[in-house]
C-alpha atoms as a PDB file:
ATOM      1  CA  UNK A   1      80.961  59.498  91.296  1.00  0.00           C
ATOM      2  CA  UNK A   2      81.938  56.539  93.186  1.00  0.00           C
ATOM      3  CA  UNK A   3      79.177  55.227  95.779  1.00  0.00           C
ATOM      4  CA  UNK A   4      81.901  54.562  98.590  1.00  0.00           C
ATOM      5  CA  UNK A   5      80.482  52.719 101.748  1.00  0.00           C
ATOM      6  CA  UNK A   6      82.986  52.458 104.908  1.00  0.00           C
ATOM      7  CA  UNK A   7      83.211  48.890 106.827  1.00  0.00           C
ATOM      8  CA  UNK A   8      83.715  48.456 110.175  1.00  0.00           C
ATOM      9  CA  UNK A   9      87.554  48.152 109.484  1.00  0.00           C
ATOM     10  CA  UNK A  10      87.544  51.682 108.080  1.00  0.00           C
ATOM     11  CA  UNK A  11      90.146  50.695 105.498  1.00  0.00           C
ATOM     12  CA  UNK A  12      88.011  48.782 102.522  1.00  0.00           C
ATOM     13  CA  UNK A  13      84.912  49.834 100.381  1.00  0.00           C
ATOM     14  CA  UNK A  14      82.463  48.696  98.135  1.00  0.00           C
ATOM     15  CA  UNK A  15      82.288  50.690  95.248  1.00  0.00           C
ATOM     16  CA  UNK A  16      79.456  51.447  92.777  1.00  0.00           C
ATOM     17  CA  UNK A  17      80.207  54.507  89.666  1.00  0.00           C
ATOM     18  CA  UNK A  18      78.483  56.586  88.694  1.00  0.00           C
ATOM     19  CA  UNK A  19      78.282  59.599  86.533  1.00  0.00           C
ATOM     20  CA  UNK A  20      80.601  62.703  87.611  1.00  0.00           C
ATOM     21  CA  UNK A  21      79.249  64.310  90.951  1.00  0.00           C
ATOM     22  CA  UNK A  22      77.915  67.738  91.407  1.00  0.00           C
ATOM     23  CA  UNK A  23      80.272  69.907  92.961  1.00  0.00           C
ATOM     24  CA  UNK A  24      80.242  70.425  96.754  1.00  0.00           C
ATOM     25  CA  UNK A  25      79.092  73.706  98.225  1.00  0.00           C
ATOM     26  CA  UNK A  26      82.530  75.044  98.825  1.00  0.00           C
ATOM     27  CA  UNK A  27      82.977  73.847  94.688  1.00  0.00           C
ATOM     28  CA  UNK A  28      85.399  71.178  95.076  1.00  0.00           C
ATOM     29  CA  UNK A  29      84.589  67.189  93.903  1.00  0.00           C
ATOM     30  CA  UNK A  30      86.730  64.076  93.727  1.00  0.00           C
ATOM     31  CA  UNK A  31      88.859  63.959  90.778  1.00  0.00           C
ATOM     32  CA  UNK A  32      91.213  61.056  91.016  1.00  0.00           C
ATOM     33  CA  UNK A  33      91.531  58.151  93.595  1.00  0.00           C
ATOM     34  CA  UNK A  34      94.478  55.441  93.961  1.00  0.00           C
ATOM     35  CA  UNK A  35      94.249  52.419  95.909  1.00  0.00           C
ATOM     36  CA  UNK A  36      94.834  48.420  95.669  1.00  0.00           C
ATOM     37  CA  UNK A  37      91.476  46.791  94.671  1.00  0.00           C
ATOM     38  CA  UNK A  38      90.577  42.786  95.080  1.00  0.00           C
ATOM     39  CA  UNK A  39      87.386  41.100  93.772  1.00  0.00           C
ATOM     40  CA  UNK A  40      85.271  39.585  96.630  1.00  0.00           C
ATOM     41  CA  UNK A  41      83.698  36.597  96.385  1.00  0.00           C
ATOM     42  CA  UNK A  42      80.223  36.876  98.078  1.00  0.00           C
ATOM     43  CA  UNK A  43      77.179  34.998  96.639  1.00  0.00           C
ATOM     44  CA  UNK A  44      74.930  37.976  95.456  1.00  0.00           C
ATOM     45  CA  UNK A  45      75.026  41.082  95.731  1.00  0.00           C
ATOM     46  CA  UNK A  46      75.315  42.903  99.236  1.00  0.00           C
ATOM     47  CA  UNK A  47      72.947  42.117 101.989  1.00  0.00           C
ATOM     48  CA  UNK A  48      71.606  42.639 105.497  1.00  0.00           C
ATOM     49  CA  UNK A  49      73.275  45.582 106.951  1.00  0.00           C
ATOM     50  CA  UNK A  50      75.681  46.353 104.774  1.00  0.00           C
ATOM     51  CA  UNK A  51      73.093  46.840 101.916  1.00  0.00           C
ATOM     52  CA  UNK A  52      70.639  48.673 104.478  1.00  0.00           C
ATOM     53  CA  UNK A  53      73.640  51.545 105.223  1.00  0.00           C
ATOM     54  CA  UNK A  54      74.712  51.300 101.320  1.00  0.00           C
ATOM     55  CA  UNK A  55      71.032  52.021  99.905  1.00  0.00           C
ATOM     56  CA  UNK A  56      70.693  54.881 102.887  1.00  0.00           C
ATOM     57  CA  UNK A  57      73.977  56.672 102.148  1.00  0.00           C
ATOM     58  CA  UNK A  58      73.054  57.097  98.121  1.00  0.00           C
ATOM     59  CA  UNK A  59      69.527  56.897  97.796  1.00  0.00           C
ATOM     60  CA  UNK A  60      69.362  60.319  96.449  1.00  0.00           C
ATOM     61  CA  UNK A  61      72.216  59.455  93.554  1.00  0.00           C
ATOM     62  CA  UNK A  62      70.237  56.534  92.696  1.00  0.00           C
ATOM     63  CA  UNK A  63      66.694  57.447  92.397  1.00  0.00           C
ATOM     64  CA  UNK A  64      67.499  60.632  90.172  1.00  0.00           C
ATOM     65  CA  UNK A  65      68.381  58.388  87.788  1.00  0.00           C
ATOM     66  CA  UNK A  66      65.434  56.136  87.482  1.00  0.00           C
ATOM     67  CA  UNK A  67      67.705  53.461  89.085  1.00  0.00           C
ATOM     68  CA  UNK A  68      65.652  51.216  91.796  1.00  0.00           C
ATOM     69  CA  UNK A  69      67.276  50.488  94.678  1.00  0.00           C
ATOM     70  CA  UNK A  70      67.197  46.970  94.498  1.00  0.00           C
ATOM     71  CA  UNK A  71      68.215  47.151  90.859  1.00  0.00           C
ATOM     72  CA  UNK A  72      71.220  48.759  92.129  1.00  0.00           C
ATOM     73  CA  UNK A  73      71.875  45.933  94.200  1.00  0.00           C
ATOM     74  CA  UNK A  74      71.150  43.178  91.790  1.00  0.00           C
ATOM     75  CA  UNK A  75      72.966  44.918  88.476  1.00  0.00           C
ATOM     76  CA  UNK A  76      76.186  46.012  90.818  1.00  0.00           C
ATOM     77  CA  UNK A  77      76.172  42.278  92.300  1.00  0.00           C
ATOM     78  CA  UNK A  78      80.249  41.428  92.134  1.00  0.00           C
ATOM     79  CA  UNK A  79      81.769  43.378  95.140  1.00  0.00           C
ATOM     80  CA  UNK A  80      85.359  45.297  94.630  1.00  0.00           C
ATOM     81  CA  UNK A  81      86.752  46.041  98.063  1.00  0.00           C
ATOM     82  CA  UNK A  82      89.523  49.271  97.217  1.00  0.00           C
ATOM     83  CA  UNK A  83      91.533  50.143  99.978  1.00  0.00           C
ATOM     84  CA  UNK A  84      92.440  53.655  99.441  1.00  0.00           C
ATOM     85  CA  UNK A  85      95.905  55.066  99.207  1.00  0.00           C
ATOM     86  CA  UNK A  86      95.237  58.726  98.173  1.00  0.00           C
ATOM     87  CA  UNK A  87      92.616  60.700  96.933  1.00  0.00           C
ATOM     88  CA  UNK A  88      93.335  64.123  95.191  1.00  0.00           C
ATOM     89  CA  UNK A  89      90.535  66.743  95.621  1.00  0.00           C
ATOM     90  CA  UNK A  90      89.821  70.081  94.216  1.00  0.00           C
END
């Protein structure tokens, strides 16, 4: 699963993998995604806001795993902003 956050720009995201996600309730997941990536450099990991709304939106895929937060933040520090082009879903 990719932990996908949406900017204010709606067009780039940071991204954070996981392991495959559970299947939605109507059965279908994320299989593939395309887009153009570029490294960011930012000193750190994300902060402020940005990490506030990242943390919130995948809490639950994190602490399921015995994954900390913070740890999250700190062991996915180099941002990769992917802006997408397609996504194929079934």
């Amino acid at each position: 699963m990719t932990g996908i956050t949406r900017r204010k720009d709606r067009r780039c995201f940071p991204v954070w993998t996981t392991p495959p996600p559970l299947p939605r309730s109507d059965g279908s997941t994320t299989r593939r995604r395309s887009g153009s990536a570029r490294s960011v450099v930012e000193p750190g990991p994300l902060t402020g806001d940005e990490a506030d709304r990242y943390i919130a939106k995948y809490r639950a895929t994190i602490e399921p795993v015995g994954a900390r937060p913070e740890d999250v933040l700190d062991d996915y520090s180099t941002v990769i902003r992917v802006t997408p082009t397609r996504a194929r879903v079934y």
